[in-house]
PDB file of N, CA and C in Angstrom:
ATOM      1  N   UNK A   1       6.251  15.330  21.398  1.00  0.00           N
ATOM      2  CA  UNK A   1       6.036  15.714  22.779  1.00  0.00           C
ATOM      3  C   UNK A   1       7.195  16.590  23.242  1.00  0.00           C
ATOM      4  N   UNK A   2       7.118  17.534  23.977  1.00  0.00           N
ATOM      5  CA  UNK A   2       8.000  18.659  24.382  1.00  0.00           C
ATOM      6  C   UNK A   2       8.734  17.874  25.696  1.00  0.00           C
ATOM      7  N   UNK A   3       9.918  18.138  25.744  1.00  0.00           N
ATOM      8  CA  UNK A   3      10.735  18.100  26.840  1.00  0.00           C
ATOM      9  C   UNK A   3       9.696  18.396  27.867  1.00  0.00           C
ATOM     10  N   UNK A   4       9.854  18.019  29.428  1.00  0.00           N
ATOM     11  CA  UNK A   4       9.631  19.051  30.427  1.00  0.00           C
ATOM     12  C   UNK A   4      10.347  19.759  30.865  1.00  0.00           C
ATOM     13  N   UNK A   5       9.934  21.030  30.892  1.00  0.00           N
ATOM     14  CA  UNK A   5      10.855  22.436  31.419  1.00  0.00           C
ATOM     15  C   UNK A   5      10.680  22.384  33.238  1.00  0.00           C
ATOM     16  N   UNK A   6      12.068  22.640  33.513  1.00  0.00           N
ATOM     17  CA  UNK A   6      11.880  23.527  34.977  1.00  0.00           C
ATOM     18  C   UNK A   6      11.216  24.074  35.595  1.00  0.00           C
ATOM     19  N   UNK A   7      10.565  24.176  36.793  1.00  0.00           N
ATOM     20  CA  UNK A   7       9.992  25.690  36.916  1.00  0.00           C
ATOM     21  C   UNK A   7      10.442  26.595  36.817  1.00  0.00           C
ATOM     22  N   UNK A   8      11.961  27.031  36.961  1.00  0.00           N
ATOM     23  CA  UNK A   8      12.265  28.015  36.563  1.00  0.00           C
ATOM     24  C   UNK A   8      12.221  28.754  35.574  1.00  0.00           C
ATOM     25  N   UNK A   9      11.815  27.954  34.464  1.00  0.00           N
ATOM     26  CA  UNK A   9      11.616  27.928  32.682  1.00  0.00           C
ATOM     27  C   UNK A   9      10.480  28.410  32.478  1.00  0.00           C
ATOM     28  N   UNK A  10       9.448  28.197  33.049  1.00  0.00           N
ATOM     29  CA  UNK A  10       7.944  28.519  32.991  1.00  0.00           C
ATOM     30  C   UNK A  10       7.910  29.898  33.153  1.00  0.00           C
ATOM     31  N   UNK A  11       6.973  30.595  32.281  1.00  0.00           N
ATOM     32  CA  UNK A  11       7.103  31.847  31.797  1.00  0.00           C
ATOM     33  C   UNK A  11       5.327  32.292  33.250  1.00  0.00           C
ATOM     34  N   UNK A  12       5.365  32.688  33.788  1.00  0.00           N
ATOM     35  CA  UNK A  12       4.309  33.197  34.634  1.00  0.00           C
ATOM     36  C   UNK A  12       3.167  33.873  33.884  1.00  0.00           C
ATOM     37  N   UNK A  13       1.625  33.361  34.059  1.00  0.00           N
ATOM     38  CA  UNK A  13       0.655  34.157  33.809  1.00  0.00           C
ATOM     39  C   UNK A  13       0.916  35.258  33.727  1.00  0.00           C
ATOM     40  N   UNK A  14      -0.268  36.037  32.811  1.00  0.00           N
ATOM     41  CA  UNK A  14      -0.368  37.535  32.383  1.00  0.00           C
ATOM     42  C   UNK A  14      -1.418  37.616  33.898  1.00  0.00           C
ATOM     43  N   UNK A  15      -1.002  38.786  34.337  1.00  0.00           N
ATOM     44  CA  UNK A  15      -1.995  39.374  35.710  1.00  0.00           C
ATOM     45  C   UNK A  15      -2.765  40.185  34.778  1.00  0.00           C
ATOM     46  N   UNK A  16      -4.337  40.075  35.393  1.00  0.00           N
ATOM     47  CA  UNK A  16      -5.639  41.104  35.154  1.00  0.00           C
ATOM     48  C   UNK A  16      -6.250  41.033  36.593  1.00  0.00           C
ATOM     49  N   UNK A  17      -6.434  42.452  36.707  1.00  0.00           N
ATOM     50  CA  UNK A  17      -6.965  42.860  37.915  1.00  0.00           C
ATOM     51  C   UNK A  17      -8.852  42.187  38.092  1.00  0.00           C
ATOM     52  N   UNK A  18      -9.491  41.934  38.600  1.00  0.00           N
ATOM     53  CA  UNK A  18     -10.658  42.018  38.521  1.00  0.00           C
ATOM     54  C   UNK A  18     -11.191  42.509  40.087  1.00  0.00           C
ATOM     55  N   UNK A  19     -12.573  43.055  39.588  1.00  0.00           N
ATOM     56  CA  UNK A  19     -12.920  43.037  40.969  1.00  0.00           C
ATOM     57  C   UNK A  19     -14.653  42.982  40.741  1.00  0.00           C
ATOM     58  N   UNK A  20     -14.782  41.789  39.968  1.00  0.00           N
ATOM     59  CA  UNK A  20     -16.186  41.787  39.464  1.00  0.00           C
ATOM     60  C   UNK A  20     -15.937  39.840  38.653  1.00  0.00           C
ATOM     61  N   UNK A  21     -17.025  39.110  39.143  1.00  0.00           N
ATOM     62  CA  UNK A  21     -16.614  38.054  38.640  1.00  0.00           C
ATOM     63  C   UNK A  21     -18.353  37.211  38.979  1.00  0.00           C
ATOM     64  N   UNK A  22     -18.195  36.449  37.665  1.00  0.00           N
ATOM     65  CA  UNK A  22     -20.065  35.683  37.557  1.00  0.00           C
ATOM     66  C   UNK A  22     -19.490  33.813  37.681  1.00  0.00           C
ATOM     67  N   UNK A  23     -20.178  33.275  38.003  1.00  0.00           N
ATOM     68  CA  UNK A  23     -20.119  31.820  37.909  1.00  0.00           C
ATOM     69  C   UNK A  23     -21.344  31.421  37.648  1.00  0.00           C
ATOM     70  N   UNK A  24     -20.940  30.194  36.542  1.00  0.00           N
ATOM     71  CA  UNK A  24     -21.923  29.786  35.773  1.00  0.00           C
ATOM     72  C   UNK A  24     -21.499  28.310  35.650  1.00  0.00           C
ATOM     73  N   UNK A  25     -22.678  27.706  35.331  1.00  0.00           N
ATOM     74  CA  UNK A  25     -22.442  26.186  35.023  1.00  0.00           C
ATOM     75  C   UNK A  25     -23.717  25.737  34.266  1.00  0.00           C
ATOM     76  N   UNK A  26     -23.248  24.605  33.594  1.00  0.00           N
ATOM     77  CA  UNK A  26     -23.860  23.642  32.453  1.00  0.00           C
ATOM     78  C   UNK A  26     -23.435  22.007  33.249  1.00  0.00           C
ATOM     79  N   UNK A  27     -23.851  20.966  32.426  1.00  0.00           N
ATOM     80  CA  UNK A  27     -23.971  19.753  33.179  1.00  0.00           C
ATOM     81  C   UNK A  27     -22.641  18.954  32.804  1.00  0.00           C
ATOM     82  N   UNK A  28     -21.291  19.847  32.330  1.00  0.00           N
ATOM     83  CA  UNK A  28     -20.246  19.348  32.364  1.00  0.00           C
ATOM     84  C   UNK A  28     -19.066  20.396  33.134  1.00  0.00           C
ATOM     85  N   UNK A  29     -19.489  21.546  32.889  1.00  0.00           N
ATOM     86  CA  UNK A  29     -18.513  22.591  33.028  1.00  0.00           C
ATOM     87  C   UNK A  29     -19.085  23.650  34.392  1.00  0.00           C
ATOM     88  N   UNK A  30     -18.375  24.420  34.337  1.00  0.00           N
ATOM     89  CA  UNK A  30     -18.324  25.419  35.562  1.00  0.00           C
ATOM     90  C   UNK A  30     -17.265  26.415  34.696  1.00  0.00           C
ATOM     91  N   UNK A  31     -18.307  27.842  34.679  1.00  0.00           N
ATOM     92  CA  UNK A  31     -17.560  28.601  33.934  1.00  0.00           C
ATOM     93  C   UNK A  31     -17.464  30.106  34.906  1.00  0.00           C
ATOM     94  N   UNK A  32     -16.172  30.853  34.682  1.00  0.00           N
ATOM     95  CA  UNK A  32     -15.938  31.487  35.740  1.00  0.00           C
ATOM     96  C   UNK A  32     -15.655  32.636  34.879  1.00  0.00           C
ATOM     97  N   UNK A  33     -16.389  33.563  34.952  1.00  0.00           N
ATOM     98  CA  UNK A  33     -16.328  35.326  34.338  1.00  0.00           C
ATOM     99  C   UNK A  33     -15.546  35.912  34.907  1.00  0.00           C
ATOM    100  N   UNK A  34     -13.968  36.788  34.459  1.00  0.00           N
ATOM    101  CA  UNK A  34     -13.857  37.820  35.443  1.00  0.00           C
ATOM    102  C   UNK A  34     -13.402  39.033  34.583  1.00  0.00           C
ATOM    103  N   UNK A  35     -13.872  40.150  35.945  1.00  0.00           N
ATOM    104  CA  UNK A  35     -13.601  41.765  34.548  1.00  0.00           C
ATOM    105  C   UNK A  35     -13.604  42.561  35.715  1.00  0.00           C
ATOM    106  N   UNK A  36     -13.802  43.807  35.580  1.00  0.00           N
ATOM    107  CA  UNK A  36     -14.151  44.918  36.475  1.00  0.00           C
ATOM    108  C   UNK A  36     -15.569  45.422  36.320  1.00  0.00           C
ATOM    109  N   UNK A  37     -16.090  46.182  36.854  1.00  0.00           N
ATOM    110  CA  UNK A  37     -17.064  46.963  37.585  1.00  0.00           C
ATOM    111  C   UNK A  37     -16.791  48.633  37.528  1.00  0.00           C
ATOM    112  N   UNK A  38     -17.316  49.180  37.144  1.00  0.00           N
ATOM    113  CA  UNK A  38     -17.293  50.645  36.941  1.00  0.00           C
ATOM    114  C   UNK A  38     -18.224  51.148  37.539  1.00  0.00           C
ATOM    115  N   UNK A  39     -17.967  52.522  37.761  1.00  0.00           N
ATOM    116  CA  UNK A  39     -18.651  53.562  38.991  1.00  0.00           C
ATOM    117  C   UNK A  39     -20.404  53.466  38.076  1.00  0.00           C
ATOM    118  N   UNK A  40     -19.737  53.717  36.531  1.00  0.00           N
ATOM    119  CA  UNK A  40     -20.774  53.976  36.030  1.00  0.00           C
ATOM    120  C   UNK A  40     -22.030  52.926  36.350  1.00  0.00           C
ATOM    121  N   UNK A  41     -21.886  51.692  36.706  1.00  0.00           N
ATOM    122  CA  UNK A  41     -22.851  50.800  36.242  1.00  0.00           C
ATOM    123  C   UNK A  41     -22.513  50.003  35.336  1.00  0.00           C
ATOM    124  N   UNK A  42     -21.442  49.644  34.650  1.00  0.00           N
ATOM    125  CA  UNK A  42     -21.087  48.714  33.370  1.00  0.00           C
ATOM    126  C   UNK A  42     -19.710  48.071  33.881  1.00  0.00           C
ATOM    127  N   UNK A  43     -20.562  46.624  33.390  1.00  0.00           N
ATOM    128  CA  UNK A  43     -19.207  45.663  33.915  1.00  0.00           C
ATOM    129  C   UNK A  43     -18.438  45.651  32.450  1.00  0.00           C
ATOM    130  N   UNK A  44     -17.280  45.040  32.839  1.00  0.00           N
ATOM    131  CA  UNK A  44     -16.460  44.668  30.896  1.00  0.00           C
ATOM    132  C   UNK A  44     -15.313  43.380  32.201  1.00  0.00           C
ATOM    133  N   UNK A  45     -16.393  42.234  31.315  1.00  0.00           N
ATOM    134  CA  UNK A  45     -15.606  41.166  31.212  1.00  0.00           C
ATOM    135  C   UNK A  45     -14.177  40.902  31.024  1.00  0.00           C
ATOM    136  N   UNK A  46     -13.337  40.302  31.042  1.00  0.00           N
ATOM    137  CA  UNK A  46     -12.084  40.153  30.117  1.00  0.00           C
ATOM    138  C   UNK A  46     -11.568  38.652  30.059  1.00  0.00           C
ATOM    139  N   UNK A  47     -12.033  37.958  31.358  1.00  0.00           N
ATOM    140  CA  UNK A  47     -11.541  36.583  31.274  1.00  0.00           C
ATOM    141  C   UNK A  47     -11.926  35.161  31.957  1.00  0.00           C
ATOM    142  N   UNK A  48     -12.532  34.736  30.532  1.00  0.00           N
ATOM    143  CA  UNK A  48     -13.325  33.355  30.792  1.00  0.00           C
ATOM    144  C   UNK A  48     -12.324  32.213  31.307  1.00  0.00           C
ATOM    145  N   UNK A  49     -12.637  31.421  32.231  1.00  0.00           N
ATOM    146  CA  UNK A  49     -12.278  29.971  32.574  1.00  0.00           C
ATOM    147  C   UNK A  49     -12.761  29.132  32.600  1.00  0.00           C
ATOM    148  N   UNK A  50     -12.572  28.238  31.981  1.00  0.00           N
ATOM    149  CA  UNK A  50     -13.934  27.050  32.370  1.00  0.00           C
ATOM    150  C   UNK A  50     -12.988  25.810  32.605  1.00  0.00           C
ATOM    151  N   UNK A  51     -13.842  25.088  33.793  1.00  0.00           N
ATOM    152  CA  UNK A  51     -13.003  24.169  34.238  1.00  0.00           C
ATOM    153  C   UNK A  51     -14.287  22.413  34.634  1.00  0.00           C
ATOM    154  N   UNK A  52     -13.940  21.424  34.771  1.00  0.00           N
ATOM    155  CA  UNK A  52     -14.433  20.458  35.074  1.00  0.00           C
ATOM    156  C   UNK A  52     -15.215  20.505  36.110  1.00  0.00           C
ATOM    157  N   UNK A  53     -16.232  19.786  36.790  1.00  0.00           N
ATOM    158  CA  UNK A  53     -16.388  19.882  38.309  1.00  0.00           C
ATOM    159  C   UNK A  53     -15.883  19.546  39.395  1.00  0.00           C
ATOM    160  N   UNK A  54     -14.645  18.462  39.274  1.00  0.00           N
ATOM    161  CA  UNK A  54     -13.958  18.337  39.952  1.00  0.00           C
ATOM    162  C   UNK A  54     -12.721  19.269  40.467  1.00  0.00           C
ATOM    163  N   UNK A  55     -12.197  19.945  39.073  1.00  0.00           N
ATOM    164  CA  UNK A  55     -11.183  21.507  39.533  1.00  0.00           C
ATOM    165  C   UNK A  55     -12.193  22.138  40.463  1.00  0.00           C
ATOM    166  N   UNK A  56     -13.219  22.516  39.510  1.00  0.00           N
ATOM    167  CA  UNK A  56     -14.134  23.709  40.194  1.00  0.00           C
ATOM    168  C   UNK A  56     -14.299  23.334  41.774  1.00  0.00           C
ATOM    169  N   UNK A  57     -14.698  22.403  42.229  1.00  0.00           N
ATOM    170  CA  UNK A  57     -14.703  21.431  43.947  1.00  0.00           C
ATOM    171  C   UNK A  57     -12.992  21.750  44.569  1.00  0.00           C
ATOM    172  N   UNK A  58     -12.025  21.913  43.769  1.00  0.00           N
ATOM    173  CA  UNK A  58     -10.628  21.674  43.759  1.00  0.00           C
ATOM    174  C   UNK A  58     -10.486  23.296  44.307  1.00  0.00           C
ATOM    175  N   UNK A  59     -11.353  24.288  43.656  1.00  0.00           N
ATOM    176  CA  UNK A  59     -10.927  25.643  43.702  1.00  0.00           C
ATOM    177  C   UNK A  59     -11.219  26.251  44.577  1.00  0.00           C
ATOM    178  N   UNK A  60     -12.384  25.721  45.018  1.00  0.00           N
ATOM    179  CA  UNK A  60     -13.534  25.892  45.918  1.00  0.00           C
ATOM    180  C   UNK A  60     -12.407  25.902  47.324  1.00  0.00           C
ATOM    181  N   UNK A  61     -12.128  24.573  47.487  1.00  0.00           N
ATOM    182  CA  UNK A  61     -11.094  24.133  48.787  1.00  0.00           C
ATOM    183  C   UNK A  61      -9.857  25.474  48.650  1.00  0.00           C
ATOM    184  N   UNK A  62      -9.346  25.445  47.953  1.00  0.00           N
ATOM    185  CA  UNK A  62      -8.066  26.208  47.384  1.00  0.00           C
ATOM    186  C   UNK A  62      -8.392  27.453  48.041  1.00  0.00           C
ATOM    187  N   UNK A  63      -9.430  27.929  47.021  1.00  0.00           N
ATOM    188  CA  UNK A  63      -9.796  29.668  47.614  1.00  0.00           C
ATOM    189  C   UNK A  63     -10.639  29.537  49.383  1.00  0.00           C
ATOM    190  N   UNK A  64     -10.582  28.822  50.019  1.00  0.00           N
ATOM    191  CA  UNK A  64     -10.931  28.909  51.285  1.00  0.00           C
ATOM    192  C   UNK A  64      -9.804  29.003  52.140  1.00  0.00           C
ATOM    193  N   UNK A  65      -9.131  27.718  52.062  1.00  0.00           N
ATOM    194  CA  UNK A  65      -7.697  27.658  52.210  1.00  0.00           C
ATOM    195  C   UNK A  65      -7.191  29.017  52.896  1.00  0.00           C
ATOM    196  N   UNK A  66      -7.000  29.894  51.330  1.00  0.00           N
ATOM    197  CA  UNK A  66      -6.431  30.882  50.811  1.00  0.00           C
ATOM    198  C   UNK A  66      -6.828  32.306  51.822  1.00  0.00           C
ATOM    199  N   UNK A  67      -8.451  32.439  52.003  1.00  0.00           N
ATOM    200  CA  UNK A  67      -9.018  32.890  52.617  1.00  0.00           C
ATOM    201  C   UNK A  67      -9.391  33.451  54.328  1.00  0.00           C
ATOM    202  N   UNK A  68      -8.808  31.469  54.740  1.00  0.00           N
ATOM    203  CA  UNK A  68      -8.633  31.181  56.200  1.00  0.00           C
ATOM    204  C   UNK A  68      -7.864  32.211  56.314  1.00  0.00           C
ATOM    205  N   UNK A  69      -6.278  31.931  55.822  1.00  0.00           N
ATOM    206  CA  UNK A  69      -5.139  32.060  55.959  1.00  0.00           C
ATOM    207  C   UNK A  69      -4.677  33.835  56.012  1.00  0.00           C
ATOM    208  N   UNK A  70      -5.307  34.212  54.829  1.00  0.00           N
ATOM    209  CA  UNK A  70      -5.679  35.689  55.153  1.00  0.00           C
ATOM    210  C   UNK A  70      -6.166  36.577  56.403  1.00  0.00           C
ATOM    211  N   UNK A  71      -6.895  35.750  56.641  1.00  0.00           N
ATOM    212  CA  UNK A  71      -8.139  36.555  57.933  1.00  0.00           C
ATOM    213  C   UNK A  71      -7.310  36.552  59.576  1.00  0.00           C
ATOM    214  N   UNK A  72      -6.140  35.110  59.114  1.00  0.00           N
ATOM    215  CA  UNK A  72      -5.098  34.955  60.258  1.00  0.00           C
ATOM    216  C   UNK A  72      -4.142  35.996  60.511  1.00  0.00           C
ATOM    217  N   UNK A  73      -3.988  36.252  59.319  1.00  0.00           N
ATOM    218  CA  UNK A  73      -2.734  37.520  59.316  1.00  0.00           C
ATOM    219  C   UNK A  73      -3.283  39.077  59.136  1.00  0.00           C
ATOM    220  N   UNK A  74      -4.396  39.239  58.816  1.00  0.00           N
ATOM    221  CA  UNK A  74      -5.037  40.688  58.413  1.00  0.00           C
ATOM    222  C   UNK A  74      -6.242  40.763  59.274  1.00  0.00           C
ATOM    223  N   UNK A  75      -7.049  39.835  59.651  1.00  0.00           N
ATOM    224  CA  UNK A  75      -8.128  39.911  60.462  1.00  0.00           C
ATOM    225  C   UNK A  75      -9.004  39.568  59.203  1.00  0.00           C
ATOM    226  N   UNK A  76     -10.155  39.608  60.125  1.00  0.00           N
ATOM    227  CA  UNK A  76     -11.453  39.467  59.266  1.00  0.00           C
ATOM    228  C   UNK A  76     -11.522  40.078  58.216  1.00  0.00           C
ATOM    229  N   UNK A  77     -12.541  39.267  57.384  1.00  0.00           N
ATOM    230  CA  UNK A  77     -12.816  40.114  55.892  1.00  0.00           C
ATOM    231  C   UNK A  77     -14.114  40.523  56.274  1.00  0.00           C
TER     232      UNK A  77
END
């Protein structure tokens, strides 16, 4: 078993832009597509997540949260 590291130690996610994203689910999982969208008409995927239904309920809250909080400081979406 590994030590636990710091947060300071923790190396930060790789960023990918998306602005194109599918949700999908099966009777255990919740799976979350994301990629871009092109002028042309063709999406290109790049990054699957799949999470429990309880994260997915977890993310749900999270990205609203997230959302409120936005619309407070920038206005409406």
């Amino acid at each position: 078993m590994e030590p636990k590291r710091k947060p300071e130690e923790l190396q930060s996610p790789e960023g990918r832009y998306a602005n194109h994203f599918n949700v999908g689910h099966n009777a255990i999982e919740f799976l979350f597509d994301f990629g871009q969208f092109f002028t042309e008409g063709k999406e290109s995927l790049h990054t699957r997540i799949i999470v429990n239904p309880v994260v997915a309920k977890a993310f749900r809250k999270v990205l609203d949260q997230a959302v409120k909080a936005f619309e407070k400081e920038y206005g409406t979406i």
